[in-house]
N, C-alpha and C. Protein backbone atom coordinates (compact mmCIF):
# COMPACT_ATOMS: atom_id res chain seq x y z
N UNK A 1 47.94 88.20 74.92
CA UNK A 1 49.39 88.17 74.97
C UNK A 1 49.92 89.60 74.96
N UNK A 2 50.42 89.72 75.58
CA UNK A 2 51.44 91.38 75.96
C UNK A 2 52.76 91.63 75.33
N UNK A 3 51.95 92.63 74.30
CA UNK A 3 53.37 93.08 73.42
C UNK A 3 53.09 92.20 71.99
N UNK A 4 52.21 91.51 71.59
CA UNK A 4 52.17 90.53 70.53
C UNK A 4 51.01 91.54 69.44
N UNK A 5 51.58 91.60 68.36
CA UNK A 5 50.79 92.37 67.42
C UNK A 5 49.90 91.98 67.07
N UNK A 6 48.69 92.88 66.54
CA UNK A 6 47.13 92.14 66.11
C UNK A 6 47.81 92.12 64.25
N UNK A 7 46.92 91.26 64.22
CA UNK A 7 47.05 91.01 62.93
C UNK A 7 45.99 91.72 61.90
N UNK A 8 46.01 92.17 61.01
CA UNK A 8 44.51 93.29 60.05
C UNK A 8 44.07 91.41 59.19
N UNK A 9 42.70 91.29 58.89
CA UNK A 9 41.98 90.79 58.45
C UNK A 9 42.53 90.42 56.68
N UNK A 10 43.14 91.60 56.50
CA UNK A 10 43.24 91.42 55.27
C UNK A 10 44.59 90.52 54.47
N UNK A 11 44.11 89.90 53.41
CA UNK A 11 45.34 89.29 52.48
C UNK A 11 46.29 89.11 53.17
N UNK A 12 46.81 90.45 53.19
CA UNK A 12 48.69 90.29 52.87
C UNK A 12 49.17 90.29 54.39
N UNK A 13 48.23 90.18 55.34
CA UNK A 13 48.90 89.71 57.17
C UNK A 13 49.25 90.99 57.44
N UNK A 14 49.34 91.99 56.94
CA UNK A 14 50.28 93.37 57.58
C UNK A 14 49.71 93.56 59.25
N UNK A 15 50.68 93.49 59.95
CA UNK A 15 50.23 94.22 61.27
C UNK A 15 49.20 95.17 61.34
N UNK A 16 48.01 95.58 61.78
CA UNK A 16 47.66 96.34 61.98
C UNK A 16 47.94 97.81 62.98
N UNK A 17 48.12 96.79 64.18
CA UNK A 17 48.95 97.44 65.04
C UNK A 17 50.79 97.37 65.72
N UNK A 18 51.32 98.37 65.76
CA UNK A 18 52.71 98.61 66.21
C UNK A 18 52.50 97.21 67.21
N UNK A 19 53.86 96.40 67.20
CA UNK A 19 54.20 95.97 68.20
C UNK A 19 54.65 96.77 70.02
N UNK A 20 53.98 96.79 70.87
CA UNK A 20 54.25 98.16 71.70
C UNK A 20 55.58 97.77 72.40
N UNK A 21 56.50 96.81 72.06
CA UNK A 21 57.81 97.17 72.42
C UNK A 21 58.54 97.39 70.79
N UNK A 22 58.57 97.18 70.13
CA UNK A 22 59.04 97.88 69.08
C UNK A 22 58.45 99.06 69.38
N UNK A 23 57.28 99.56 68.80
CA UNK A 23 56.87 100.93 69.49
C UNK A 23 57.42 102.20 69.95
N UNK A 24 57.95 101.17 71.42
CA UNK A 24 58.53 101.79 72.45
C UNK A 24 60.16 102.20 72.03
N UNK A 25 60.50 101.27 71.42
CA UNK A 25 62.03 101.71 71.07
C UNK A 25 62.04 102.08 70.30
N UNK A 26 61.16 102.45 69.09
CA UNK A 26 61.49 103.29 68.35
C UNK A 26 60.97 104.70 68.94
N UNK A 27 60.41 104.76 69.56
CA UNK A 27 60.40 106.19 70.32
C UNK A 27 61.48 106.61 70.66
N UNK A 28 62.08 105.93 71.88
CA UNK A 28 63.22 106.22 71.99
C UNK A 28 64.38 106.92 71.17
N UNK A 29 64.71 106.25 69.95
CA UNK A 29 65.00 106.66 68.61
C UNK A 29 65.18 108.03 68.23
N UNK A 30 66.17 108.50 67.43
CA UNK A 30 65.70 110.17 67.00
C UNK A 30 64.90 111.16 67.51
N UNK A 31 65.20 110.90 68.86
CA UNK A 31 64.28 111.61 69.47
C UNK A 31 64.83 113.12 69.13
N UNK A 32 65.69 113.36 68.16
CA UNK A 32 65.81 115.43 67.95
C UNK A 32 64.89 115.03 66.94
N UNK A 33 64.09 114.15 66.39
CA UNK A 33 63.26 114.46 65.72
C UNK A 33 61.69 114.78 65.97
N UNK A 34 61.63 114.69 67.99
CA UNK A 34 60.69 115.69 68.03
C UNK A 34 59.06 114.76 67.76
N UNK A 35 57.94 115.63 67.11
CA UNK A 35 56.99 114.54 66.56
C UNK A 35 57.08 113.79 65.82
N UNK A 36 57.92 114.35 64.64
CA UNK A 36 58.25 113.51 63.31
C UNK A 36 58.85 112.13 63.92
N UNK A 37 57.86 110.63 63.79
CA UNK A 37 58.15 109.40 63.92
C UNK A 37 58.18 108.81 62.49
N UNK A 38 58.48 107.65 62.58
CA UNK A 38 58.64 106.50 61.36
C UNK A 38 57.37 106.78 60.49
N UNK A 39 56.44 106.84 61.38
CA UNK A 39 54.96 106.78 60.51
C UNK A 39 54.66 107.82 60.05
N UNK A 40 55.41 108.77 59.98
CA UNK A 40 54.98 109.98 58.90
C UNK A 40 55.42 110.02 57.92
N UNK A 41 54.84 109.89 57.12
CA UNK A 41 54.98 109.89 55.72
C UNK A 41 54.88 111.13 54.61
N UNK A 42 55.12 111.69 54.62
CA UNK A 42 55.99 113.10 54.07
C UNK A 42 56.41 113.54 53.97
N UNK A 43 57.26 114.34 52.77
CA UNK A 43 58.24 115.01 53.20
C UNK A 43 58.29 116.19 54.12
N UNK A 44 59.37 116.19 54.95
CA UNK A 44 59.21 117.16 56.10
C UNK A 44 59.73 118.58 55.76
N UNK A 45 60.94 118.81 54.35
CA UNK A 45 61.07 119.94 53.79
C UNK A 45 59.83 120.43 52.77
N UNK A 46 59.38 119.73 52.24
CA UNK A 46 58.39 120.11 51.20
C UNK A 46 57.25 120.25 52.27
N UNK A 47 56.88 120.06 52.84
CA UNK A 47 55.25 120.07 53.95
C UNK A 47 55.48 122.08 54.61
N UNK A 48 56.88 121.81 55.11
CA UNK A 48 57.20 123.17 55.39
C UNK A 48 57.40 124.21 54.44
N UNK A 49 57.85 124.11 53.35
CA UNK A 49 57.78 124.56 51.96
C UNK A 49 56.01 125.22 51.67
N UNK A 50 55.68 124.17 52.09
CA UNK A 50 54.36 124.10 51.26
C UNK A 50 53.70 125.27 52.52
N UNK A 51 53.76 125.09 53.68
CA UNK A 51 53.16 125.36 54.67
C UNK A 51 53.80 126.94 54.60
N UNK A 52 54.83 127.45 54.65
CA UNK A 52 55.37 128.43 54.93
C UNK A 52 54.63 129.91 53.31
N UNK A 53 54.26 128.94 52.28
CA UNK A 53 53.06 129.80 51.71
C UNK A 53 51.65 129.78 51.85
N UNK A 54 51.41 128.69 52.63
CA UNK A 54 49.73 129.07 54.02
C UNK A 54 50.13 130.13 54.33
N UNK A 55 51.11 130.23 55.38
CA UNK A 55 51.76 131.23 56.02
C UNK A 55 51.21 132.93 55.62
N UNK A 56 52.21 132.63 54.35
CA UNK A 56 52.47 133.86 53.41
C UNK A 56 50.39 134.49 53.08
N UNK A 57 49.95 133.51 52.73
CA UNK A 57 48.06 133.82 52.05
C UNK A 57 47.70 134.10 53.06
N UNK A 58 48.39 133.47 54.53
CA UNK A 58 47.10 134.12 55.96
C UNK A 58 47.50 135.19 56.19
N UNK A 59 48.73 135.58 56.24
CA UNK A 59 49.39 136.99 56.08
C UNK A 59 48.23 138.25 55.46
N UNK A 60 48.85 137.39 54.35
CA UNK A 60 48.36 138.85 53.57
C UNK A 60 47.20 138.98 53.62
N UNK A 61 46.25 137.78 53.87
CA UNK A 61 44.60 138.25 54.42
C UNK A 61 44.67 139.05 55.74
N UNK A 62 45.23 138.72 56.36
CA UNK A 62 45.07 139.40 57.54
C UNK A 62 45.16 140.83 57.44
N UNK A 63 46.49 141.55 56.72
CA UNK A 63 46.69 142.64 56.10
C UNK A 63 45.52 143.36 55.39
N UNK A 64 44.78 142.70 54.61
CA UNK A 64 44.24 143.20 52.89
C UNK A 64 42.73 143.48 54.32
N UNK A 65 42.10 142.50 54.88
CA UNK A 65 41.35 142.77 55.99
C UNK A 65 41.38 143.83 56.90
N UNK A 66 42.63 144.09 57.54
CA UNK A 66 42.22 145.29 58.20
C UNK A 66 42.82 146.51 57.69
N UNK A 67 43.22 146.64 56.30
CA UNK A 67 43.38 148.00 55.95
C UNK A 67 42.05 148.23 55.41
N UNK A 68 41.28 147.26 54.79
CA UNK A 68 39.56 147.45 54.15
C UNK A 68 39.19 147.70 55.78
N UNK A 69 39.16 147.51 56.62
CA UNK A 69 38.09 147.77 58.13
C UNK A 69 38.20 149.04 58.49
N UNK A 70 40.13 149.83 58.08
CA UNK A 70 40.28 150.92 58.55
C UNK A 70 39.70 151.80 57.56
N UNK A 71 40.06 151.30 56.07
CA UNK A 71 39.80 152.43 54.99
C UNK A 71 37.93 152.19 54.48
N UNK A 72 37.31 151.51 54.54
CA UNK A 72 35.92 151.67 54.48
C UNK A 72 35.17 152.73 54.54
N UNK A 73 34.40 153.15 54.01
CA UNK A 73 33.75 154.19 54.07
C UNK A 73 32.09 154.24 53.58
N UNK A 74 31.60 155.32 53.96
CA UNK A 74 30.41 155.64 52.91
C UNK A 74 28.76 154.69 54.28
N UNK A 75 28.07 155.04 54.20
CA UNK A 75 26.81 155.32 55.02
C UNK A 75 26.44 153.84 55.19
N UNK A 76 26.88 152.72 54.58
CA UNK A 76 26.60 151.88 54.30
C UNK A 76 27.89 151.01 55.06
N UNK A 77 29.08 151.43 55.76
CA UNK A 77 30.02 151.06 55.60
C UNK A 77 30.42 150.29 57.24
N UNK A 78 29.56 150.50 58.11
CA UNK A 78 30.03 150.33 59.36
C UNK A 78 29.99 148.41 59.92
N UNK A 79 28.64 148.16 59.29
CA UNK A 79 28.47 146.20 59.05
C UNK A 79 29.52 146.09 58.66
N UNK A 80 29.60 146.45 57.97
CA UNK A 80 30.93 145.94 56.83
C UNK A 80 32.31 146.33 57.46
N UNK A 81 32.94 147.09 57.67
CA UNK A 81 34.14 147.11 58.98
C UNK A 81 34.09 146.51 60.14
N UNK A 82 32.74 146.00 60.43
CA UNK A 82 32.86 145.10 61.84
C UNK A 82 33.27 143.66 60.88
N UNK A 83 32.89 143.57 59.90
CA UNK A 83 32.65 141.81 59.28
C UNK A 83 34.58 141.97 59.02
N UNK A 84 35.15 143.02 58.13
CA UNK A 84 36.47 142.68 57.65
C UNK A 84 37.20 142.59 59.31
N UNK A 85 36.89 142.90 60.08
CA UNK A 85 37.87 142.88 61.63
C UNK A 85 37.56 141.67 61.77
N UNK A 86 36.60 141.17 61.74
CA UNK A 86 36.26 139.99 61.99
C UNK A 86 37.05 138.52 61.27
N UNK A 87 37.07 139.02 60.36
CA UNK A 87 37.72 138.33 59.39
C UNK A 87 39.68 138.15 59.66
N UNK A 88 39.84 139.54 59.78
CA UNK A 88 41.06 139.72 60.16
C UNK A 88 41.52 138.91 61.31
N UNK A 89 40.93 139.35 62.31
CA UNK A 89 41.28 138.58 63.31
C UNK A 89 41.43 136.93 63.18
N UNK A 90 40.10 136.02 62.62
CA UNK A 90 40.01 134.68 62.20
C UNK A 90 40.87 134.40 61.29
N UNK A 91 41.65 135.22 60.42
CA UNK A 91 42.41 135.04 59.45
C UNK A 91 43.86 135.09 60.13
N UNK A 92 44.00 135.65 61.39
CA UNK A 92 45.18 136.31 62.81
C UNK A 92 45.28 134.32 62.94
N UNK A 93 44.33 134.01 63.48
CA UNK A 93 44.01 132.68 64.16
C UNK A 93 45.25 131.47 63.49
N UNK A 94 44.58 131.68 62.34
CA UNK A 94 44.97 130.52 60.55
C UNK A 94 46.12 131.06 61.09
N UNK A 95 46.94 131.93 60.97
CA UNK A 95 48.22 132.58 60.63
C UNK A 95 49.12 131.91 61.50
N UNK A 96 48.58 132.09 62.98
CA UNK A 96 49.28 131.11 64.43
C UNK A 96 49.14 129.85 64.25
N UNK A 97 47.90 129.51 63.97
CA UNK A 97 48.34 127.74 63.82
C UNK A 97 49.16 127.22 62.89
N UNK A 98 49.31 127.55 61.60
CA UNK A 98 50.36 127.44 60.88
C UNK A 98 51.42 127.23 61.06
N UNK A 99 51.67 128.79 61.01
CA UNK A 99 53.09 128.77 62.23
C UNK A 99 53.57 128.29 63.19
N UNK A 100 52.14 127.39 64.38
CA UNK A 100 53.01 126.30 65.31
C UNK A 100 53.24 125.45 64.50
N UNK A 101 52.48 124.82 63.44
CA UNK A 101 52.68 123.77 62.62
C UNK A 101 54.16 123.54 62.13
N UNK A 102 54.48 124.60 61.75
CA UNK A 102 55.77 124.73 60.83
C UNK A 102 56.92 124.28 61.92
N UNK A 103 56.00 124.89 63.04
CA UNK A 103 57.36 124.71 64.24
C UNK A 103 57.47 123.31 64.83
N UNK A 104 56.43 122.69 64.59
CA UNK A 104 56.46 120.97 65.21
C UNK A 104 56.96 120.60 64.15
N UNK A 105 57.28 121.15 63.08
CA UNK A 105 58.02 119.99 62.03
C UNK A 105 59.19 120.37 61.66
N UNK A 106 59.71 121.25 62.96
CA UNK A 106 61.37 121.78 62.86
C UNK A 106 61.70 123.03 62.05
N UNK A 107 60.54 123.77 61.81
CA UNK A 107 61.06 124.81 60.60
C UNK A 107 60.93 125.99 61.44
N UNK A 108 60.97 127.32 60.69
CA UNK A 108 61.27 128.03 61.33
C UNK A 108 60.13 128.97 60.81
N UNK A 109 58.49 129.27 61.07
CA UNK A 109 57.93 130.35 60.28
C UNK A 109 58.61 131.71 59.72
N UNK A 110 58.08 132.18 58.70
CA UNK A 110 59.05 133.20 57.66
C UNK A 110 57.75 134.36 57.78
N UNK A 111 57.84 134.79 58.85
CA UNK A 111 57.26 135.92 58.84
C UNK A 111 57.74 137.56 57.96
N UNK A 112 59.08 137.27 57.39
CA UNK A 112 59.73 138.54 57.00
C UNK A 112 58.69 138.57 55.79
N UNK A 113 58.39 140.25 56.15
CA UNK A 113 58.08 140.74 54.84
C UNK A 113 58.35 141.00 53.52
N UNK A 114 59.33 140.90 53.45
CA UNK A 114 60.22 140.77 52.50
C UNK A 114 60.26 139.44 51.75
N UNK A 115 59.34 139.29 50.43
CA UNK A 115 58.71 138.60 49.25
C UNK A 115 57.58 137.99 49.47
N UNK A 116 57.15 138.81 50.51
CA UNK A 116 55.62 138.11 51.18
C UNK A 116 54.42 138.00 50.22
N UNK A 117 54.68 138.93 49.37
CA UNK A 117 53.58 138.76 48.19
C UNK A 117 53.99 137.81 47.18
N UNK A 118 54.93 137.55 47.06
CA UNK A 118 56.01 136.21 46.17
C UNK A 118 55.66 135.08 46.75
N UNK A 119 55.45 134.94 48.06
CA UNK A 119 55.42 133.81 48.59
C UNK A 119 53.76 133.12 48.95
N UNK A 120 52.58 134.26 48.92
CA UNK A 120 51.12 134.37 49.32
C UNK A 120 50.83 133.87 48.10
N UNK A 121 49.69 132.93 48.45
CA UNK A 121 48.53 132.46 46.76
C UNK A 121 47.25 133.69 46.23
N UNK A 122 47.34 134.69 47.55
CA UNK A 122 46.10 135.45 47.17
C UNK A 122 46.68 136.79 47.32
N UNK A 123 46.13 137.87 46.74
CA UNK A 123 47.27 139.36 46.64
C UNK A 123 46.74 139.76 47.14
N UNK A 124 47.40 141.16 47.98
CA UNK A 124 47.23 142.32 48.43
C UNK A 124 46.65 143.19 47.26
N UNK A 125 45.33 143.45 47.46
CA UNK A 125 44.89 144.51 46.49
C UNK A 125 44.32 145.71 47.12
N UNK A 126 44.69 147.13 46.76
CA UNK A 126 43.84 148.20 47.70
C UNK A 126 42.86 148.80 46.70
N UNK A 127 41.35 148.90 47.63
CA UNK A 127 40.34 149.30 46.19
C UNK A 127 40.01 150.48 46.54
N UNK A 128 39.27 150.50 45.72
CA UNK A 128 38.89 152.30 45.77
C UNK A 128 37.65 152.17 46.78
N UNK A 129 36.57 151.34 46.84
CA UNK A 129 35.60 151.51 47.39
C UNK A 129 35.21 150.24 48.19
N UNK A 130 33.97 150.20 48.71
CA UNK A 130 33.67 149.08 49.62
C UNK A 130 33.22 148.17 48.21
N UNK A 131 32.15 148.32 47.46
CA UNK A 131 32.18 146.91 46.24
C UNK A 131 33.18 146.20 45.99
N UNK A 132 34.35 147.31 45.50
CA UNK A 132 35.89 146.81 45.59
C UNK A 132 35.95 145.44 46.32
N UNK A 133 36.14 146.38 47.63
CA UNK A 133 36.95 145.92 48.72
C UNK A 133 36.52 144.07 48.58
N UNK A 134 34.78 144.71 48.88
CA UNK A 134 34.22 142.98 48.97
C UNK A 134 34.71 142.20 48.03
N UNK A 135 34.56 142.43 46.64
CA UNK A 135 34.98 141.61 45.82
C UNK A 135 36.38 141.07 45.64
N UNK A 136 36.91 142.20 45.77
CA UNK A 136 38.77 141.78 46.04
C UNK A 136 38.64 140.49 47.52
N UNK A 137 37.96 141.18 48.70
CA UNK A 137 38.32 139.72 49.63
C UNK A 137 37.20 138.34 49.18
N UNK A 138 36.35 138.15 48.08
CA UNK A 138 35.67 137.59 47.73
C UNK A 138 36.72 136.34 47.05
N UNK A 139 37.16 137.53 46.30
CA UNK A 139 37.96 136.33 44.95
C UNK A 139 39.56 136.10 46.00
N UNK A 140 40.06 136.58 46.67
CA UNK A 140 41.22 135.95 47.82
C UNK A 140 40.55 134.76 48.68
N UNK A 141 39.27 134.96 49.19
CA UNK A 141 38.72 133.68 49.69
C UNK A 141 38.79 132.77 48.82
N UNK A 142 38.03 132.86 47.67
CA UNK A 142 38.02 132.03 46.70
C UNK A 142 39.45 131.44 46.16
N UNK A 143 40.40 132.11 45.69
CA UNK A 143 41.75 131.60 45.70
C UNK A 143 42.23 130.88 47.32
N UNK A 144 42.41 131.08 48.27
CA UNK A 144 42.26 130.22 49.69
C UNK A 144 41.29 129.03 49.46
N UNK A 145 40.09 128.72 49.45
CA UNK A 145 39.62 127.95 49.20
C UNK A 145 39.61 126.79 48.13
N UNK A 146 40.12 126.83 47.24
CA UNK A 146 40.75 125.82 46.32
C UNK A 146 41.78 125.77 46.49
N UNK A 147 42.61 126.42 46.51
CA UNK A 147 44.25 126.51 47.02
C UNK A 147 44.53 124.96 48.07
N UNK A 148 43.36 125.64 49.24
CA UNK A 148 43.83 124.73 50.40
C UNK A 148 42.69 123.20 50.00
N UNK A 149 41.66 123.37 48.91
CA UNK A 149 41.47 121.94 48.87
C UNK A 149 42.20 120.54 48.75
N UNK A 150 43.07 121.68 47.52
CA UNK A 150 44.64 120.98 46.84
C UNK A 150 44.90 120.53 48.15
N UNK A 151 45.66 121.56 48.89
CA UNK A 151 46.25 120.64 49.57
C UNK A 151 46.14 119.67 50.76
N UNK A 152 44.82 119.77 50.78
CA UNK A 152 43.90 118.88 51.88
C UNK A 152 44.11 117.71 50.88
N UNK A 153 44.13 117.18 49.65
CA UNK A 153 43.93 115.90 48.85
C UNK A 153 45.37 115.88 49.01
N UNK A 154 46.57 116.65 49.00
CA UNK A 154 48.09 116.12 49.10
C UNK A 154 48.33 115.74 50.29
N UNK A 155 47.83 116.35 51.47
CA UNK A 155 48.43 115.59 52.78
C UNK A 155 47.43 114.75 52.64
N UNK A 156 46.56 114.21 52.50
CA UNK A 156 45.82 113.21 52.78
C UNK A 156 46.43 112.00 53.85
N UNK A 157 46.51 111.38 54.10
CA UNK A 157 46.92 110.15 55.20
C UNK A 157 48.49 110.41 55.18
N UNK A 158 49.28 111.74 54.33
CA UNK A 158 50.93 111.33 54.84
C UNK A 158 51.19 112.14 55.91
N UNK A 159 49.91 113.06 56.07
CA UNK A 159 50.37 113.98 57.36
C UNK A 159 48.71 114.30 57.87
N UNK A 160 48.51 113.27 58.32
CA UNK A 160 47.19 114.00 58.70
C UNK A 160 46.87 114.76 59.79
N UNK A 161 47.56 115.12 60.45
CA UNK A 161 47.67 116.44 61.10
C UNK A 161 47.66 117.87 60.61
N UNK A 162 48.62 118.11 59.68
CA UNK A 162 48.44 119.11 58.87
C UNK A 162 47.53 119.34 57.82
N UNK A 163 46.77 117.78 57.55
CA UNK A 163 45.56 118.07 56.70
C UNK A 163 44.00 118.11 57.51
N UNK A 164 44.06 117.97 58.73
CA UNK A 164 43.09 118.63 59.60
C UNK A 164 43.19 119.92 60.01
N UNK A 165 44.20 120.30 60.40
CA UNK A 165 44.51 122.00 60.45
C UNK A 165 43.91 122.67 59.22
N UNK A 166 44.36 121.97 58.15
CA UNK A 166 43.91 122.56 56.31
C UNK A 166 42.46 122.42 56.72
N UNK A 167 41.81 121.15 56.50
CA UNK A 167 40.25 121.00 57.10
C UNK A 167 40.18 122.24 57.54
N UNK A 168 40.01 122.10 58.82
CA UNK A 168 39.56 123.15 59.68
C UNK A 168 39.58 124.96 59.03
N UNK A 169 40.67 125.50 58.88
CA UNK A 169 40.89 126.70 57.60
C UNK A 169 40.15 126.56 56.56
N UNK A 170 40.34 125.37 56.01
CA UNK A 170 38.80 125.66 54.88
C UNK A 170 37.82 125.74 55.27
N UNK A 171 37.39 124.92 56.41
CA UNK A 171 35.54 125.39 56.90
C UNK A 171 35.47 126.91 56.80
N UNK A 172 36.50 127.44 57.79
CA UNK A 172 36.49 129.05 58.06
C UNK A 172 36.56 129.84 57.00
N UNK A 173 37.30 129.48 56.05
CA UNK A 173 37.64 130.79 54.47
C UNK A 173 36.00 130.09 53.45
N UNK A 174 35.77 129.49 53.89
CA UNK A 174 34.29 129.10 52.95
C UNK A 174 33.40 130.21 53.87
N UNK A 175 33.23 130.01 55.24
CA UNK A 175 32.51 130.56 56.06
C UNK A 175 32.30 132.29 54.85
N UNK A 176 33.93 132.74 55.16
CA UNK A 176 34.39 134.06 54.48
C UNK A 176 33.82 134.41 53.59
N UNK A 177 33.74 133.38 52.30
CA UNK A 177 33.84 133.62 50.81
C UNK A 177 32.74 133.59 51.05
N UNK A 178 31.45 132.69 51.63
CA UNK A 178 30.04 133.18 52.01
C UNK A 178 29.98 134.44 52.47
N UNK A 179 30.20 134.77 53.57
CA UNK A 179 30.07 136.27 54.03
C UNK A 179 30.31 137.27 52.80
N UNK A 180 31.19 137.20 52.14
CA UNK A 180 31.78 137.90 51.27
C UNK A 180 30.64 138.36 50.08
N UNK A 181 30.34 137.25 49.92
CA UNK A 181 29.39 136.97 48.68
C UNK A 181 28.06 137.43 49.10
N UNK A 182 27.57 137.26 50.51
CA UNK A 182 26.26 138.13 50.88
C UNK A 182 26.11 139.52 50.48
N UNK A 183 27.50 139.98 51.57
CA UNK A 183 27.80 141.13 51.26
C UNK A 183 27.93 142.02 49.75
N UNK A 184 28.58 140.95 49.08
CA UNK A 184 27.87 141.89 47.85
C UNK A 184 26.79 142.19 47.17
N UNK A 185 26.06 140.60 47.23
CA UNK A 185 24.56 140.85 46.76
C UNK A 185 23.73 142.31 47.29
N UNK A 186 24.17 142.33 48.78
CA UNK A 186 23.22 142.82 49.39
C UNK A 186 23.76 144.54 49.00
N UNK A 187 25.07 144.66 48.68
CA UNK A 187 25.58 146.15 48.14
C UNK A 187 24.83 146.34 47.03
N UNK A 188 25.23 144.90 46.11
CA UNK A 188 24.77 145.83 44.75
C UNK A 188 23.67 145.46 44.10
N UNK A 189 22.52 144.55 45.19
CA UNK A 189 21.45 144.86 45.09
C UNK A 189 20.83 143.24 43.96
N UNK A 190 21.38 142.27 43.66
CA UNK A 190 21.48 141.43 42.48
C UNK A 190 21.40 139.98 43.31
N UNK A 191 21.33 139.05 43.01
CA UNK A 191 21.87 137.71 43.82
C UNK A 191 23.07 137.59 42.35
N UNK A 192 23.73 136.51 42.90
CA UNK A 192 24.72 136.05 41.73
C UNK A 192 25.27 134.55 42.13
N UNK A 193 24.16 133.90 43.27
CA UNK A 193 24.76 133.06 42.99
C UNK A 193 23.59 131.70 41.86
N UNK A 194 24.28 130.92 41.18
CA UNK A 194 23.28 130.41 40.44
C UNK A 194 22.98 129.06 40.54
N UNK A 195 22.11 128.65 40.69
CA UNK A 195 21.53 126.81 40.86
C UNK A 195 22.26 126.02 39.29
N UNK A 196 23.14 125.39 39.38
CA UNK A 196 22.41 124.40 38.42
C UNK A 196 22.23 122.94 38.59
C-alpha cells in the first residue's frame, strides 16, 4: 500500500516509519528552518552554545600547535615540528567542520578572539621547551578527549549528526594524545604508560 505506515513490532504500535505523505508535508513546513525538521530533538540554542566552545578548544589547539612548530627548538626538535604542523593543521580541519555545523543549525560561528580563552575547554599555554611543549599539548588532548566524550553521550540520538562529527574528532584528538604521549616517552627516555 502507498503512503501507508509500517508498523514497529513492538507493544505500544508506534509507527516505525514516517507516513511519506505526512512526511512530505511536513517538509514543506518551516522550511526557514533549513535542516532542523520535527525529528530533531535538541535544543538548537544550547547544541550551538555547546558547539561554539568545540569551536573555541579547536581554536586554540590550532594556535598552541603552531606556535610549538614555530618556537621548537634544540637537536632533537625537527620530528617534532613536523608532528605539531601536523596536528595543527588536523586540528584546522575540527575547527571547519564545526563551524559548518554551527552554520546548518542557523548560528553564526564566533570566531572573534576576543574571550576565546573564556570560551575554549583546553588553554593556551607557552612553554619554555619541547618536554613542555609535549606535555602541555598532551594534557589539552587529554582535556579534548573527555570533554568531547561528554558530549558524544549528550547528543546521543537527539542530534546524531553532531554526535558523529564529535565521533569522528575524538578518533583524531586520541590519535594526538597518543602521538603526544610517544613523544614524550621517547624525549624523556621512561614509558609512563601503565597496564592495569
Amino acid at each position: 500500500m502507498a503512503g501507508a505506515s509500517r508498523k514497529s513490532p513492538m507493544k505500544n504500535e508506534q509507527p516505525f516509519l514516517s507516513d511519506v505523505q505526512q512526511l512530505r508535508k511536513r517538509a514543506r513546513a518551516s522550511l526557514e528552518s533549513g535542516a532542523i525538521t520535527p525529528a530533531y530533538k535538541a535544543d538548537v540554542k544550547q547544541t550551538i552554545e555547546i558547539l561554539q566552545s568545540v569551536l573555541a578548544t579547536e581554536i586554540v589547539c590550532v594556535l598552541r600547535y603552531t606556535m610549538n612548530a614555530v618556537a621548537a627548538t634544540g637537536i632533537a626538535s625537527e620530528s617534532v615540528k613536523e608532528e605539531f604542523d601536523q596536528h595543527a593543521n588536523e586540528e584546522r580541519e575540527h575547527m571547519r567542520k564545526v563551524a559548518e555545523r554551527i552554520n546548518q543549525l542557523g548560528g553564526s560561528p564566533n570566531f572573534n578572539p576576543e574571550g576565546l580563552a573564556m570560551r575554549s575547554a583546553s588553554q593556551y599555554v607557552e612553554s619554555a621547551n619541547l618536554i613542555e611543549m609535549i606535555k602541555e599539548n598532551l594534557i589539552a588532548e587529554r582535556i579534548a578527549c573527555e570533554h568531547y566524550r561528554e558530549l558524544i553521550r549528550y547528543f546521543a540520538d537527539k542530534d546524531p549528526t553532531t554526535r558523529v562529527m564529535m565521533e569522528g574528532i575524538l578518533t583524531n584528538e586520541e590519535e594526538h594524545a597518543n602521538d603526544m604521549h610517544d613523544l614524550l616517552v621517547a624525549h624523556e627516555g621512561k614509558p609512563m604508560l601503565h597496564q592495569k
